[in-house]
Protein backbone atom coordinates (compact mmCIF):
# COMPACT_ATOMS: atom_id res chain seq x y z
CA UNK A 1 -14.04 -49.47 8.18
CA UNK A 2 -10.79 -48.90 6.25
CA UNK A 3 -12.40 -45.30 5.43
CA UNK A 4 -12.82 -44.61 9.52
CA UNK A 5 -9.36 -45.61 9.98
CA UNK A 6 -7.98 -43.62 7.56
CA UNK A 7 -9.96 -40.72 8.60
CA UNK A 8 -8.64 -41.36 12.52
CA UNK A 9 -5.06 -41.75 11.20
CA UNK A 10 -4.75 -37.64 9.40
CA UNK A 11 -6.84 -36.31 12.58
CA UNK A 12 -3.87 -37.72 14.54
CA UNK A 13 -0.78 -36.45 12.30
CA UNK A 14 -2.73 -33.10 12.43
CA UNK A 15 -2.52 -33.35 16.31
CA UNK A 16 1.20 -33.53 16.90
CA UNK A 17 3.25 -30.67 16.69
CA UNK A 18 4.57 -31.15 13.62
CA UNK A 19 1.58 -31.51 11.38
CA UNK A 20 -0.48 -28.78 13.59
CA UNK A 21 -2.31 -26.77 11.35
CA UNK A 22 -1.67 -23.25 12.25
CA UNK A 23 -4.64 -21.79 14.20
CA UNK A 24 -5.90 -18.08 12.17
CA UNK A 25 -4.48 -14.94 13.70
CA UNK A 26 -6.98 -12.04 14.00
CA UNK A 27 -5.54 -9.46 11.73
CA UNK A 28 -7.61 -6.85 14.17
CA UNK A 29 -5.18 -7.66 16.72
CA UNK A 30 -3.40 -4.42 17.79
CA UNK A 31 -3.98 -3.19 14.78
CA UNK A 32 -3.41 0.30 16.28
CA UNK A 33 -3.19 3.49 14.04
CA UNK A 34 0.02 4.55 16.50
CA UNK A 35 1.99 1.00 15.66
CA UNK A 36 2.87 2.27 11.90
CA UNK A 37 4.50 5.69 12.60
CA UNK A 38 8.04 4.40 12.35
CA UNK A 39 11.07 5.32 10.76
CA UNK A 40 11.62 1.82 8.64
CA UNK A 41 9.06 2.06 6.19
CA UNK A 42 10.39 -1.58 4.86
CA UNK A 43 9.38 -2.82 8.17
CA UNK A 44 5.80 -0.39 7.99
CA UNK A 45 5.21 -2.53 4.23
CA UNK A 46 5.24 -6.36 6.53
CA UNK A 47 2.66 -5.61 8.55
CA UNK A 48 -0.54 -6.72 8.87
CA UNK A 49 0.98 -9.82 7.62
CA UNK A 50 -1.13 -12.42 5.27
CA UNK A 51 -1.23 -15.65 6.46
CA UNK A 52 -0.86 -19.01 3.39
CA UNK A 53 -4.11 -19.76 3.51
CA UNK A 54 -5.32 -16.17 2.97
CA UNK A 55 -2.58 -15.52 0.40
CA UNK A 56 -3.55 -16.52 -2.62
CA UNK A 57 -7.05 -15.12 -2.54
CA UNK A 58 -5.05 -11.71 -1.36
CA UNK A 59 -2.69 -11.96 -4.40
CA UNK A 60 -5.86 -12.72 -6.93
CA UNK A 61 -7.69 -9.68 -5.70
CA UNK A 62 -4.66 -7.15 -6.08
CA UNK A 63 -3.55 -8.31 -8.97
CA UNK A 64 -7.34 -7.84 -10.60
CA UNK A 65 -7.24 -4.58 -8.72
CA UNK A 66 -3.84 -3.59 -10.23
CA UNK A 67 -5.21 -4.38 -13.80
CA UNK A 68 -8.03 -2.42 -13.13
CA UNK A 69 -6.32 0.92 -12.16
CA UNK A 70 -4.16 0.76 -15.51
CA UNK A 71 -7.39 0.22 -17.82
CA UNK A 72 -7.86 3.62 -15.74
CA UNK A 73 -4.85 4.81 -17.03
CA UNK A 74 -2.97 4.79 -13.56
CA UNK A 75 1.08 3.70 -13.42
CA UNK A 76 0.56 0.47 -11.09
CA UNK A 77 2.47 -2.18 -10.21
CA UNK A 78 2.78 -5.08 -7.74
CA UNK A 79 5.32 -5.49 -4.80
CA UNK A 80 5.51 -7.70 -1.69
CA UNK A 81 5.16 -11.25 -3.71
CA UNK A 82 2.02 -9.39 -5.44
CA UNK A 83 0.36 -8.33 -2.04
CA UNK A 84 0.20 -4.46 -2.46
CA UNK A 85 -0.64 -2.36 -4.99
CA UNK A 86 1.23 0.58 -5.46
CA UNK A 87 0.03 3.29 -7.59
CA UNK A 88 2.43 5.91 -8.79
CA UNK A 89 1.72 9.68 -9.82
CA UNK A 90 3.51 12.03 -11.31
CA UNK A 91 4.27 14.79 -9.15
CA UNK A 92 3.86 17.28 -12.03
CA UNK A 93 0.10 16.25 -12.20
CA UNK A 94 0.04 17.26 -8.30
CA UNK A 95 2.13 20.52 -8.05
CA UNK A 96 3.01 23.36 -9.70
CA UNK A 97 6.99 23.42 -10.11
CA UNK A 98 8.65 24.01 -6.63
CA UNK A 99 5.63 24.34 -5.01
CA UNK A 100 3.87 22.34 -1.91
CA UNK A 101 0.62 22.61 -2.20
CA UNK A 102 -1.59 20.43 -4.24
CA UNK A 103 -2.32 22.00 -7.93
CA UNK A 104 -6.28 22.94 -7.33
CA UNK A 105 -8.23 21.12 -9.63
CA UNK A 106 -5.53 18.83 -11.70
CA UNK A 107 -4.31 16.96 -8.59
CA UNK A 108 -8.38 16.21 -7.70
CA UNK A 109 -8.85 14.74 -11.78
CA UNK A 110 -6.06 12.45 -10.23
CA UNK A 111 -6.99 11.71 -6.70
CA UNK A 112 -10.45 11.63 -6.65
CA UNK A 113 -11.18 8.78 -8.65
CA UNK A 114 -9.20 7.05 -5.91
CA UNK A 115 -11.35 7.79 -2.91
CA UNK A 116 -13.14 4.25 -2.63
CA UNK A 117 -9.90 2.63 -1.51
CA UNK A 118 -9.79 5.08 1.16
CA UNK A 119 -13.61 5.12 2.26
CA UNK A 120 -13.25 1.90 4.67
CA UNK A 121 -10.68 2.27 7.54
CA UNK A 122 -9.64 -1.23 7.80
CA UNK A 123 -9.81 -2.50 4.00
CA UNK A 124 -6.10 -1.03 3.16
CA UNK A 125 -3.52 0.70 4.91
CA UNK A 126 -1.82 3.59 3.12
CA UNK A 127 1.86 4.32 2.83
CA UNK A 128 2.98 7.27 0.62
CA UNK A 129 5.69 7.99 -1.02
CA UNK A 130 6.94 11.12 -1.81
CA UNK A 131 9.94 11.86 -3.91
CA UNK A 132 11.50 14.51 -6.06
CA UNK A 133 14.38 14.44 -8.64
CA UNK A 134 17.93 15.77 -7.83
CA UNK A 135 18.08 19.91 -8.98
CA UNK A 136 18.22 21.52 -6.31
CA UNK A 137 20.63 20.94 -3.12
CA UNK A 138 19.13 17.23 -1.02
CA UNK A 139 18.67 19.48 1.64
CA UNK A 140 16.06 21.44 -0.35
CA UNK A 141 14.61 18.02 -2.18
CA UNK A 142 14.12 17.00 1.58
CA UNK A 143 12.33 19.95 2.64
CA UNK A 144 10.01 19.84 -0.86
CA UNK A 145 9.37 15.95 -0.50
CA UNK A 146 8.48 16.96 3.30
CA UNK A 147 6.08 19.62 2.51
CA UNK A 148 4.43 17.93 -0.25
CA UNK A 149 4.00 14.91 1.84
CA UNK A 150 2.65 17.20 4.29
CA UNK A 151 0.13 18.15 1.84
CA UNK A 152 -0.69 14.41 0.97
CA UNK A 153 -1.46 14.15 4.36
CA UNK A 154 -4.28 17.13 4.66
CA UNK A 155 -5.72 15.59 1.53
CA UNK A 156 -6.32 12.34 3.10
CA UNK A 157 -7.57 13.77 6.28
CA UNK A 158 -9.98 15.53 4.50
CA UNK A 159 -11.14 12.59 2.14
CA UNK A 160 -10.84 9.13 3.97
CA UNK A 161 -12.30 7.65 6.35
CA UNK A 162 -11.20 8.72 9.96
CA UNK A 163 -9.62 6.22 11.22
CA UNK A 164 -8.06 4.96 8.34
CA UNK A 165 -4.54 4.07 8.99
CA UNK A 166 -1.44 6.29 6.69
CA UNK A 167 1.77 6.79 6.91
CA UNK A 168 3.66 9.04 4.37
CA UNK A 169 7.68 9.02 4.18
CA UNK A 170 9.38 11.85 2.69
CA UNK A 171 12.75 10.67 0.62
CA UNK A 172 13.78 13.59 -1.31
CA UNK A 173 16.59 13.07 -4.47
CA UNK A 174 17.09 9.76 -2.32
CA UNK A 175 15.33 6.78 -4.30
CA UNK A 176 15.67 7.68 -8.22
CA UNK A 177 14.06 5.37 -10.70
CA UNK A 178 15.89 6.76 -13.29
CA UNK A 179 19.04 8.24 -13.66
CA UNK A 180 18.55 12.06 -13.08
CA UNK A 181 20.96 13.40 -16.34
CA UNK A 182 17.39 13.46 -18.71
CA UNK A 183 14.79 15.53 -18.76
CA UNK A 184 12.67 12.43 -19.14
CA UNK A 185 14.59 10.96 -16.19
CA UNK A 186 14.18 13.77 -13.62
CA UNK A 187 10.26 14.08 -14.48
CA UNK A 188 10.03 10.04 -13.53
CA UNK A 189 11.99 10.52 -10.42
CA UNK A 190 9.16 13.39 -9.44
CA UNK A 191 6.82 11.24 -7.80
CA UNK A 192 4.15 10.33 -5.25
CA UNK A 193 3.51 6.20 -4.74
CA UNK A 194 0.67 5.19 -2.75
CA UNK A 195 0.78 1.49 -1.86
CA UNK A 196 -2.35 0.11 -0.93
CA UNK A 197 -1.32 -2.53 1.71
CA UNK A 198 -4.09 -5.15 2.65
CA UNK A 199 -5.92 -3.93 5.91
CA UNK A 200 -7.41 -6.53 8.86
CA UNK A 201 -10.65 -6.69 6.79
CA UNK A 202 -9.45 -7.71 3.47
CA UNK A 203 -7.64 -10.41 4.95
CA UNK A 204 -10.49 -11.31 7.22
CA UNK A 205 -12.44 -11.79 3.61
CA UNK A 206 -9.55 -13.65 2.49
CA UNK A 207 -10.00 -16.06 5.11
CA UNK A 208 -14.03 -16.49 5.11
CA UNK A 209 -13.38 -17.09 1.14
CA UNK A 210 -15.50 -13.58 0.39
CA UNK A 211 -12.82 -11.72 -1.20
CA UNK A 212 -14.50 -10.50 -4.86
CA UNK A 213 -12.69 -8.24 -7.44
């Protein structure tokens, strides 16, 4: 008896507004290929949003996933309270000095191994990156981040899935990782990021407690 009452007592705390639990929001929802071409890309990282009772089973896979790529030797890291991967290559392993089209053979040793993130349109969403150090005038860093991002672009239409969802944002000299007055320094600042964002179906996995890495 005291076991019934108990029970009747938490069903009606969760009933009032304040204890509601929050009912799940379908991360398909408008999750429209046209809704992430904007100019904020800060704003393009939030969204589709993870839900607390999806987020720790989110965080768990793409921090396995992140540990994964560097046994691979990739540069990864977490952002986003460990919700996206971002994986960063050198733009040197891409191009050929000053140019804007990917290096034929050295950029695929890099990219190709990647493909499986990209083979299921609604797993991840894909922002790039693209940045270059500061020789040159920012006009001309602007145009070369712009082209090469350009060419990041062809590459992924040409090996994802078709309606997977990427943005790429060109920033030029404009977001240095290290100071620019080294050698060493202007190589790291010459790069492409890819951040691996959690599409409608991870989260979806998150939520049925499926999500394996």
């Amino acid at each position: 008896m005291l076991t019934r009452l108990l029970t009747l007592i938490v069903l009606s705390l969760l009933s009032v507004g304040g204890f509601a639990a929050k009912p799940y929001e379908d991360p398909y929802k408008a999750y429209e290929e046209a809704d992430h071409f904007i100019d904020d890309m800060d704003l393009n990282m939030t969204y589709p949003a993870v839900d607390k009772s999806e987020r720790n089973d989110v965080r768990k896979y793409m921090r396995n996933l992140k540990k994964d790529l560097v046994k691979r030797n990739y540069k990864a890291e977490l952002v986003r309270d460990d919700e996206v991967v971002v994986i960063e290559l050198p733009s040197d392993a891409l191009f050929l000095p000053n140019d804007t089209l990917l290096w034929t053979g050295r950029a695929s040793r890099l990219l190709d191994p990647l493909k499986s993130f990209f083979s299921d349109p609604d797993f991840f969403k894909i922002i790039i990156s693209v940045n270059t150090d500061n020789t040159g005038s920012e006009a001309y860093n602007m145009q070369l981040a712009e082209a090469r991002a350009s060419s990041m672009n062809d590459w992924f239409e040409s090996n994802s899935a078709p309606d997977l969802v990427y943005v790429s944002y060109a920033w030029g000299d404009q977001d240095p990782i290290m100071p620019n007055n080294t050698r060493d320094g202007r190589k790291a600042n010459r790069r492409v990021e890819l951040y691996l964002i959690p599409g409608p179906k991870l989260i979806d996995l998150a939520h049925q407690k499926k999500l394996i890495k």
